[in-house]
PDB file of N, CA and C in Angstrom:
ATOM      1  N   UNK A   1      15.960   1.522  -0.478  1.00  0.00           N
ATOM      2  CA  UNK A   1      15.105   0.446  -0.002  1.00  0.00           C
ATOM      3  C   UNK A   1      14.590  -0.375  -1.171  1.00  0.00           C
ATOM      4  N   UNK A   2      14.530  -1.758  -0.799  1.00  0.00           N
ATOM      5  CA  UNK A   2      14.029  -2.452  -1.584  1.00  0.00           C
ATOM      6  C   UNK A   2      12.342  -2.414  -2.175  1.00  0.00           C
ATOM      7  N   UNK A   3      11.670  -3.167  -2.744  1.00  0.00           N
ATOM      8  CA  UNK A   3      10.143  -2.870  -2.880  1.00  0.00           C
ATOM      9  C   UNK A   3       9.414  -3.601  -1.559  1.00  0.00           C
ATOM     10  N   UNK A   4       9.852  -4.306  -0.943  1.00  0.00           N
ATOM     11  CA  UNK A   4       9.513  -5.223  -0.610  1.00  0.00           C
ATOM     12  C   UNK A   4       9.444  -4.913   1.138  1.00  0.00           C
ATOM     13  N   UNK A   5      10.428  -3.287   1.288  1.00  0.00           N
ATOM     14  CA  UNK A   5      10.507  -3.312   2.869  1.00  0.00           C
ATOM     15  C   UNK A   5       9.836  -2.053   2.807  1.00  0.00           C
ATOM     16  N   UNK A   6       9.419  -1.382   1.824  1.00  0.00           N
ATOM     17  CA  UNK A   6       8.318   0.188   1.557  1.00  0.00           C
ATOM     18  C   UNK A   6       7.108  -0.836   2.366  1.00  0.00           C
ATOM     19  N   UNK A   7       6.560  -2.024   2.434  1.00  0.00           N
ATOM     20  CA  UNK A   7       5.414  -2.109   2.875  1.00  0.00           C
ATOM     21  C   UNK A   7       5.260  -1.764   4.253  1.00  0.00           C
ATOM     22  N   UNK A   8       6.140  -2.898   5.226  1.00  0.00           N
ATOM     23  CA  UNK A   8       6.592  -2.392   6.509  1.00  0.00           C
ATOM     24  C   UNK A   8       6.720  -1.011   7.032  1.00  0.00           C
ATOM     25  N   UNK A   9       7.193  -0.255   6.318  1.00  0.00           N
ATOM     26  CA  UNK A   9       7.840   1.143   6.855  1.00  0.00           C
ATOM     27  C   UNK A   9       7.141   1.701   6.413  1.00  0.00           C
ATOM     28  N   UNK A  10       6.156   2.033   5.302  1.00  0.00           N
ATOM     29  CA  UNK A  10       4.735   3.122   5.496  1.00  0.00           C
ATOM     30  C   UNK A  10       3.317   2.500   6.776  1.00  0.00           C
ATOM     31  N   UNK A  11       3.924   0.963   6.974  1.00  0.00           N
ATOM     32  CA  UNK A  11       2.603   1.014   7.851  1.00  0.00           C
ATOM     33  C   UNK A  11       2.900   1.190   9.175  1.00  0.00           C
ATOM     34  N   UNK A  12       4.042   0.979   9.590  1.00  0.00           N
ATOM     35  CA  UNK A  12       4.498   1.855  11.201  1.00  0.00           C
ATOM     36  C   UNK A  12       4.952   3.063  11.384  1.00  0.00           C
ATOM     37  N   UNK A  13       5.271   4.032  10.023  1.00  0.00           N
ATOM     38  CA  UNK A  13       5.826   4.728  10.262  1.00  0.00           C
ATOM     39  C   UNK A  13       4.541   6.001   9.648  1.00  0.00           C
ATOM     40  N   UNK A  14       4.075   5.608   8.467  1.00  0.00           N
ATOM     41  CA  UNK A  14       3.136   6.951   8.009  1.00  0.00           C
ATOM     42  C   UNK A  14       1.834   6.215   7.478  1.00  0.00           C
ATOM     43  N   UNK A  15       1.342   5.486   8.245  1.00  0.00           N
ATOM     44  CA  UNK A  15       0.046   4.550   8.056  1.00  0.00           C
ATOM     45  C   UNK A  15      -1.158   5.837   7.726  1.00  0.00           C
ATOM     46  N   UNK A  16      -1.191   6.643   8.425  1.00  0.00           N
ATOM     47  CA  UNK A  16      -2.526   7.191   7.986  1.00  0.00           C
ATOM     48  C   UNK A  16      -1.664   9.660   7.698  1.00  0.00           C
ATOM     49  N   UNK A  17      -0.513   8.980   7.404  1.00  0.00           N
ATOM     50  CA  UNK A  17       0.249  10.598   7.750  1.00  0.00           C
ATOM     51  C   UNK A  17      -0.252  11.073   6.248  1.00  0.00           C
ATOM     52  N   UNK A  18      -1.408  12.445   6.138  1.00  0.00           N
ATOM     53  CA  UNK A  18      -1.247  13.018   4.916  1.00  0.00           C
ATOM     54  C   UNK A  18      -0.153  14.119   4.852  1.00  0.00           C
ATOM     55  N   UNK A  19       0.168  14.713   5.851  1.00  0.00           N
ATOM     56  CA  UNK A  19       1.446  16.086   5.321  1.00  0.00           C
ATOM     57  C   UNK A  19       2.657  15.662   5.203  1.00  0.00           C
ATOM     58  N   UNK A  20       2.887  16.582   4.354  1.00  0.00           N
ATOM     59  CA  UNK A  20       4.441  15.975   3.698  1.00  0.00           C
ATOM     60  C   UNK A  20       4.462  15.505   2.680  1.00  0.00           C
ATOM     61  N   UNK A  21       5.478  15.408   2.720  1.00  0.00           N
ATOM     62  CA  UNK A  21       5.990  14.534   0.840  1.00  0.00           C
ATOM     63  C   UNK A  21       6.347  12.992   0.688  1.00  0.00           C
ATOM     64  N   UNK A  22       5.879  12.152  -0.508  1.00  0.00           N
ATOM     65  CA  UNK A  22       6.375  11.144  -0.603  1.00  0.00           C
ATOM     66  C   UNK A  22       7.169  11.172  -1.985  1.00  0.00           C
ATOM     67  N   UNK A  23       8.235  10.651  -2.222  1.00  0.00           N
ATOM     68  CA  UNK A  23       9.098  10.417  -3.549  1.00  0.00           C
ATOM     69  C   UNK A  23       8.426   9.383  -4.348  1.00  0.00           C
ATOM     70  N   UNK A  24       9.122   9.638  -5.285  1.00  0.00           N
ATOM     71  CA  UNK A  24       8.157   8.650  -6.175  1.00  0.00           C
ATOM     72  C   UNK A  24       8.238   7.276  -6.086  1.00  0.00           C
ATOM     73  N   UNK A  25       9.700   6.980  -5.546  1.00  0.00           N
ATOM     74  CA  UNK A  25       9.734   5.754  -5.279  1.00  0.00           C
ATOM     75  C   UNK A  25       8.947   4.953  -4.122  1.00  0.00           C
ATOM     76  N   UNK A  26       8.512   5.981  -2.931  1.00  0.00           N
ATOM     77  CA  UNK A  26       8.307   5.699  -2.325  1.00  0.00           C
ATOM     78  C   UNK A  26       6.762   5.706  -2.550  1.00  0.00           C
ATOM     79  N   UNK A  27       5.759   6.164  -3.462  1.00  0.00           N
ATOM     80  CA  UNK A  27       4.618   5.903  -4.198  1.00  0.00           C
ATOM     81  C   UNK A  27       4.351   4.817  -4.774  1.00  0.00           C
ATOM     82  N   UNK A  28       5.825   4.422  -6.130  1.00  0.00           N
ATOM     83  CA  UNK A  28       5.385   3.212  -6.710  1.00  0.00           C
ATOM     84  C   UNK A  28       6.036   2.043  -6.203  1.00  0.00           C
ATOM     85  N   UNK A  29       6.672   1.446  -5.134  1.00  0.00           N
ATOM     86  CA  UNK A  29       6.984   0.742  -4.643  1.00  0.00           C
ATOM     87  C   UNK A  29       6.109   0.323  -3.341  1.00  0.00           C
ATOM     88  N   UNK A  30       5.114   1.435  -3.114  1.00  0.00           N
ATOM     89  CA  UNK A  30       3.942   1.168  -1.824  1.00  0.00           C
ATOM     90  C   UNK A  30       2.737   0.603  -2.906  1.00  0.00           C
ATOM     91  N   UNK A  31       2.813   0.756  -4.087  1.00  0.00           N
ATOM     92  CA  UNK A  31       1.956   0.477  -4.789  1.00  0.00           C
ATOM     93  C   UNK A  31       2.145  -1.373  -5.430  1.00  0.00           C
ATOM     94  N   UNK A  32       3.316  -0.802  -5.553  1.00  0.00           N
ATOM     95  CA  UNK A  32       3.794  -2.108  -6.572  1.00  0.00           C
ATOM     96  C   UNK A  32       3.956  -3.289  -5.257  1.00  0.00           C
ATOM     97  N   UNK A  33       3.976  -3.144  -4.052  1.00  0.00           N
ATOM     98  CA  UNK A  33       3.580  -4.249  -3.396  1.00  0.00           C
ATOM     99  C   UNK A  33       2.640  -4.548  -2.421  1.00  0.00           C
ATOM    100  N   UNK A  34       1.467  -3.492  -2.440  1.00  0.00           N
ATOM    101  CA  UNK A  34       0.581  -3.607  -2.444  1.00  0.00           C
ATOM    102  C   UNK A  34      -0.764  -4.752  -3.362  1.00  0.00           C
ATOM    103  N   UNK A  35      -0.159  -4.363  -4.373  1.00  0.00           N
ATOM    104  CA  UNK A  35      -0.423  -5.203  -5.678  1.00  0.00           C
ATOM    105  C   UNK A  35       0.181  -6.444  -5.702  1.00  0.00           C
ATOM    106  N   UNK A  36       1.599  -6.857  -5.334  1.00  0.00           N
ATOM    107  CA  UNK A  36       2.062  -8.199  -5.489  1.00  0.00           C
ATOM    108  C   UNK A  36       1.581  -9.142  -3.990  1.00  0.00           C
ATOM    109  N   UNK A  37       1.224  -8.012  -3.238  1.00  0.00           N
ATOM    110  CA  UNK A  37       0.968  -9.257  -1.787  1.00  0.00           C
ATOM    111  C   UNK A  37      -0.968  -9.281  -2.417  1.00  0.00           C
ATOM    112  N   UNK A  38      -1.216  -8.177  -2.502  1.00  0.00           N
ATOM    113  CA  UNK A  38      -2.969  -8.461  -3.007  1.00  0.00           C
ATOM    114  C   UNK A  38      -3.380  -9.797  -4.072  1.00  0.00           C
ATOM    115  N   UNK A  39      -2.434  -9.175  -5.291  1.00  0.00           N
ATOM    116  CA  UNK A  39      -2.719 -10.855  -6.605  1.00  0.00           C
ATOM    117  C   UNK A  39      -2.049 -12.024  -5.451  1.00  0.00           C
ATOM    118  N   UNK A  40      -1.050 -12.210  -4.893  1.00  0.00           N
ATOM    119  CA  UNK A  40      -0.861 -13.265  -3.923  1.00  0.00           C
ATOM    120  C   UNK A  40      -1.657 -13.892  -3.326  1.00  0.00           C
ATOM    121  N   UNK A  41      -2.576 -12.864  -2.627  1.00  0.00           N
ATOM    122  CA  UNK A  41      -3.906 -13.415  -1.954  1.00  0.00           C
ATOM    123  C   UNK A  41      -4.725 -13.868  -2.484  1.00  0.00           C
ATOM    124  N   UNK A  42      -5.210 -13.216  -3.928  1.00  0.00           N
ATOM    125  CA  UNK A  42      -6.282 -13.751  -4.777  1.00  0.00           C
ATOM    126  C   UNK A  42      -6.144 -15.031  -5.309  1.00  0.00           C
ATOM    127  N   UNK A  43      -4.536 -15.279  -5.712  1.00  0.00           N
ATOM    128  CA  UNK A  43      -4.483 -16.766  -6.470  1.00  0.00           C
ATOM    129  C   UNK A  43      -4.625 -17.822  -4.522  1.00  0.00           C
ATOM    130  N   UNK A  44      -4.146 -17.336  -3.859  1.00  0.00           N
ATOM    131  CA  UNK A  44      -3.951 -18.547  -2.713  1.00  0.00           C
ATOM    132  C   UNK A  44      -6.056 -18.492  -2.431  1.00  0.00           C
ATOM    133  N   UNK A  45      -6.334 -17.507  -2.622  1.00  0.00           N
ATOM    134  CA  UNK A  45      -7.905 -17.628  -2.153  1.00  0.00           C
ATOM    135  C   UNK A  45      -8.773 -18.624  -3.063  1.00  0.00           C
ATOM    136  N   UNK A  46      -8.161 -18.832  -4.658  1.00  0.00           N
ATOM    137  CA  UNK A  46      -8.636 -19.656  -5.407  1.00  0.00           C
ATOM    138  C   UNK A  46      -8.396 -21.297  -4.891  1.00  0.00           C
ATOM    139  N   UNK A  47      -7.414 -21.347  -4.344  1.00  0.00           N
ATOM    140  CA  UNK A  47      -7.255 -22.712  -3.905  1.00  0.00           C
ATOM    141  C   UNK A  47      -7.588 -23.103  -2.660  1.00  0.00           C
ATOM    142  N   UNK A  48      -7.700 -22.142  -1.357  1.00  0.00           N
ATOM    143  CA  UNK A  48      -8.205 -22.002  -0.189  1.00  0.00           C
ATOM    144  C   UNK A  48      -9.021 -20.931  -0.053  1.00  0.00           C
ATOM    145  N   UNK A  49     -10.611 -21.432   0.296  1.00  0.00           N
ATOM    146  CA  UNK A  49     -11.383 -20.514   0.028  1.00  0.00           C
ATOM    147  C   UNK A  49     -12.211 -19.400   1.072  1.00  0.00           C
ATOM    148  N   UNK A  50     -11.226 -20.065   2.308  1.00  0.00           N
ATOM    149  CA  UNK A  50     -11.559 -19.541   3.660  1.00  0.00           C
ATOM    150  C   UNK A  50     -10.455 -17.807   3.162  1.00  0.00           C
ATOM    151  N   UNK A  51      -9.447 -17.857   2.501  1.00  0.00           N
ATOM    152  CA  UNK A  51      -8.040 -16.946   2.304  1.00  0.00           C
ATOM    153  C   UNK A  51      -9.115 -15.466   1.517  1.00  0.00           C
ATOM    154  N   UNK A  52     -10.147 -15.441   1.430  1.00  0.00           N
ATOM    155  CA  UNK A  52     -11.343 -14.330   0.694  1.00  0.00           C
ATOM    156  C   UNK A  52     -11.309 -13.250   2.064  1.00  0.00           C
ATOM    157  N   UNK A  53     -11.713 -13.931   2.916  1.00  0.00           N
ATOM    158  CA  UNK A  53     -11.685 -12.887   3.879  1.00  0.00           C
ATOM    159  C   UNK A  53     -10.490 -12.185   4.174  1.00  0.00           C
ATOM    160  N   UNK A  54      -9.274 -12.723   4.161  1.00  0.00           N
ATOM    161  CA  UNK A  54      -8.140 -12.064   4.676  1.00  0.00           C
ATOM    162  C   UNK A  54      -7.608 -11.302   3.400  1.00  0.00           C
ATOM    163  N   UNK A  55      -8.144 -11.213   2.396  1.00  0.00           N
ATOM    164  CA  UNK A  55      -7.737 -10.620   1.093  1.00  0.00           C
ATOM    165  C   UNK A  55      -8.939  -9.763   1.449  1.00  0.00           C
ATOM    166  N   UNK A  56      -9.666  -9.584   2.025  1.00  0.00           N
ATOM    167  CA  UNK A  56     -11.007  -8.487   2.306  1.00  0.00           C
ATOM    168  C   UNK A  56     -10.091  -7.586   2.801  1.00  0.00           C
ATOM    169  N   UNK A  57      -9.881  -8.077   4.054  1.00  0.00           N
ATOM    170  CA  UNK A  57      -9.238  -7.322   5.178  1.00  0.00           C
ATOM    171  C   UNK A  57      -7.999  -6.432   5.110  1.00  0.00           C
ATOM    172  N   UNK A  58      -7.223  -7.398   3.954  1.00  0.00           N
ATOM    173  CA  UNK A  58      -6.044  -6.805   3.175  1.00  0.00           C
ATOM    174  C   UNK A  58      -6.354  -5.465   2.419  1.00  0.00           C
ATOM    175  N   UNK A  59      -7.347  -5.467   1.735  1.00  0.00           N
ATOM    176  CA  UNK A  59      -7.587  -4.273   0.742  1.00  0.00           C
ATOM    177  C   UNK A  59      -8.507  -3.433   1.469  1.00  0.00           C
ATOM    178  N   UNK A  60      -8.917  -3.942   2.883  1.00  0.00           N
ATOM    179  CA  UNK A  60      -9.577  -2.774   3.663  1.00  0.00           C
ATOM    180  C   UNK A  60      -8.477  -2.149   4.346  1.00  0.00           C
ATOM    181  N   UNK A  61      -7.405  -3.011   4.528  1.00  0.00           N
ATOM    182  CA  UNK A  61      -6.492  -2.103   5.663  1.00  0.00           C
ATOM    183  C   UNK A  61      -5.543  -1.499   5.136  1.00  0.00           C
ATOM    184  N   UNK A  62      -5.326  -1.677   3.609  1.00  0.00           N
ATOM    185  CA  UNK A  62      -4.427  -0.801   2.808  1.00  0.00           C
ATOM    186  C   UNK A  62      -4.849   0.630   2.059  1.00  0.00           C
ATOM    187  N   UNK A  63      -6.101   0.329   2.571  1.00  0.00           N
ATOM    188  CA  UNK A  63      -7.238   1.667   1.879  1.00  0.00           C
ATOM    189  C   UNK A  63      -6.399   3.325   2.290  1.00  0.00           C
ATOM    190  N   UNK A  64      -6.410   3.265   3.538  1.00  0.00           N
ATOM    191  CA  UNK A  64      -5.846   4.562   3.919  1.00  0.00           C
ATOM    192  C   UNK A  64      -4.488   5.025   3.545  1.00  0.00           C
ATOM    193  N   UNK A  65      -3.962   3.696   3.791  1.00  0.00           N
ATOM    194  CA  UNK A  65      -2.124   4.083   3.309  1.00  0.00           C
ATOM    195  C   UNK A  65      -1.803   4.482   2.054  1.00  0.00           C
ATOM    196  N   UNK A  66      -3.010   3.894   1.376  1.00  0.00           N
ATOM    197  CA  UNK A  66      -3.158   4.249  -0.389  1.00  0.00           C
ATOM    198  C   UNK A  66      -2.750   5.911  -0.646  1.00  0.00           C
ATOM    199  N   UNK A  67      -4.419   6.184   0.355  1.00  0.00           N
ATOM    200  CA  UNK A  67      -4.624   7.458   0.307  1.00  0.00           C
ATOM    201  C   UNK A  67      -3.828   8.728   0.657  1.00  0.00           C
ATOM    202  N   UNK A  68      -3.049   7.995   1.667  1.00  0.00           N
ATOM    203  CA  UNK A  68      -2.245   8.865   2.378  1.00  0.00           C
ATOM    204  C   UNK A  68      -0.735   9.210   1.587  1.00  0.00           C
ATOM    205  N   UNK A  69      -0.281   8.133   1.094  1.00  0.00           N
ATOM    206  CA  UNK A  69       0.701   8.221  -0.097  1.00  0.00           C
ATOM    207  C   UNK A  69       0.331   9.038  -1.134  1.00  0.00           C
ATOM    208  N   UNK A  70      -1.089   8.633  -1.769  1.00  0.00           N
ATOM    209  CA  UNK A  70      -1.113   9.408  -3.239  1.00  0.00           C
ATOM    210  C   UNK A  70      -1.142  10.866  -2.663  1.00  0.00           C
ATOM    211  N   UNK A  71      -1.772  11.653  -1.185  1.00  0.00           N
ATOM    212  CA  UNK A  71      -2.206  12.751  -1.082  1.00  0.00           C
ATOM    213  C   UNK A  71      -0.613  13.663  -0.658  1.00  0.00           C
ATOM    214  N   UNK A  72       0.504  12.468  -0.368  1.00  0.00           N
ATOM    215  CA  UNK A  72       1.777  12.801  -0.030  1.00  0.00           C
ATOM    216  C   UNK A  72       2.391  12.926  -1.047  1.00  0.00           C
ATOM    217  N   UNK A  73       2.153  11.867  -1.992  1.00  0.00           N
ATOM    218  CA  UNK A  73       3.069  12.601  -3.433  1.00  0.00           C
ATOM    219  C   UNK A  73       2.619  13.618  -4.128  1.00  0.00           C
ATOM    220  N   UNK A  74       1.053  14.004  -4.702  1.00  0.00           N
ATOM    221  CA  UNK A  74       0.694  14.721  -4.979  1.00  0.00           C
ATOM    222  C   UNK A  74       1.059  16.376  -4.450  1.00  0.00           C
ATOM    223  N   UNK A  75       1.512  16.515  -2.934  1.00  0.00           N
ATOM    224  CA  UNK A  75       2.252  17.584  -2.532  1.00  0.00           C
ATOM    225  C   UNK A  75       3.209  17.907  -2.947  1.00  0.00           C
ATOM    226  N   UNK A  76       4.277  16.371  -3.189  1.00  0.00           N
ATOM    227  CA  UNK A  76       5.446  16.242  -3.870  1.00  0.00           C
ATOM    228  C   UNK A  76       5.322  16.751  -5.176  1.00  0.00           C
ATOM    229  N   UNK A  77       5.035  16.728  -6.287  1.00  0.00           N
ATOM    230  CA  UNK A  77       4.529  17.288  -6.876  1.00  0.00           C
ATOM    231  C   UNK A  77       4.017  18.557  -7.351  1.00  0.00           C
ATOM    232  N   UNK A  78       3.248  19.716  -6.141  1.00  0.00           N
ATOM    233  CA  UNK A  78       3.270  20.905  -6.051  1.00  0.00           C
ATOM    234  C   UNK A  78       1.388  20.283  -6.183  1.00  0.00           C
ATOM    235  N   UNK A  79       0.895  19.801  -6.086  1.00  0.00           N
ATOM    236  CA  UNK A  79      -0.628  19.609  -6.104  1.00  0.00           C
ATOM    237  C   UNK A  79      -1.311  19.937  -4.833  1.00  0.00           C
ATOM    238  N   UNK A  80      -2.633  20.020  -5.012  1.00  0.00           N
ATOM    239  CA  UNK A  80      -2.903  19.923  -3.394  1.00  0.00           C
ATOM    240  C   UNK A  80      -4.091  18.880  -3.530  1.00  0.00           C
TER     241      UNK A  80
END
């Protein structure tokens, strides 16, 4: 998978799932576009200033999937 379709497919498929394992790719590619749609929002919010809230909403609704990945790789891993 590309980086770009990890966003889609952790949020219908393991949006809030902590058991189990995630690969690493599948860690830094939930990360790494997490981060490229987030700075996206921030520069479009500088020029449209109504775009703050939906960059709120963005980093509120990615909160869990965060969590749920790092607590999935960290298994991966052998952590608990």
């Amino acid at each position: 998978m590309e980086w770009h379709q990890w966003f889609p497919y952790i949020i219908k498929h393991k949006y809030a799932e902590f058991s189990g394992i995630a690969t690493r790719s599948e860690f830094w590619f939930w990360q790494l576009s997490c981060f490229i749609y987030g700075l996206a929002l921030f520069f479009l919010s500088l020029v449209l200033p109504f775009v703050v809230i939906f960059s709120f909403l963005f980093y509120i609704f990615c909160f869990i999937p965060t969590l749920a990945v790092g607590a999935r790789r960290l298994h991966d891993i052998g952590q608990s």
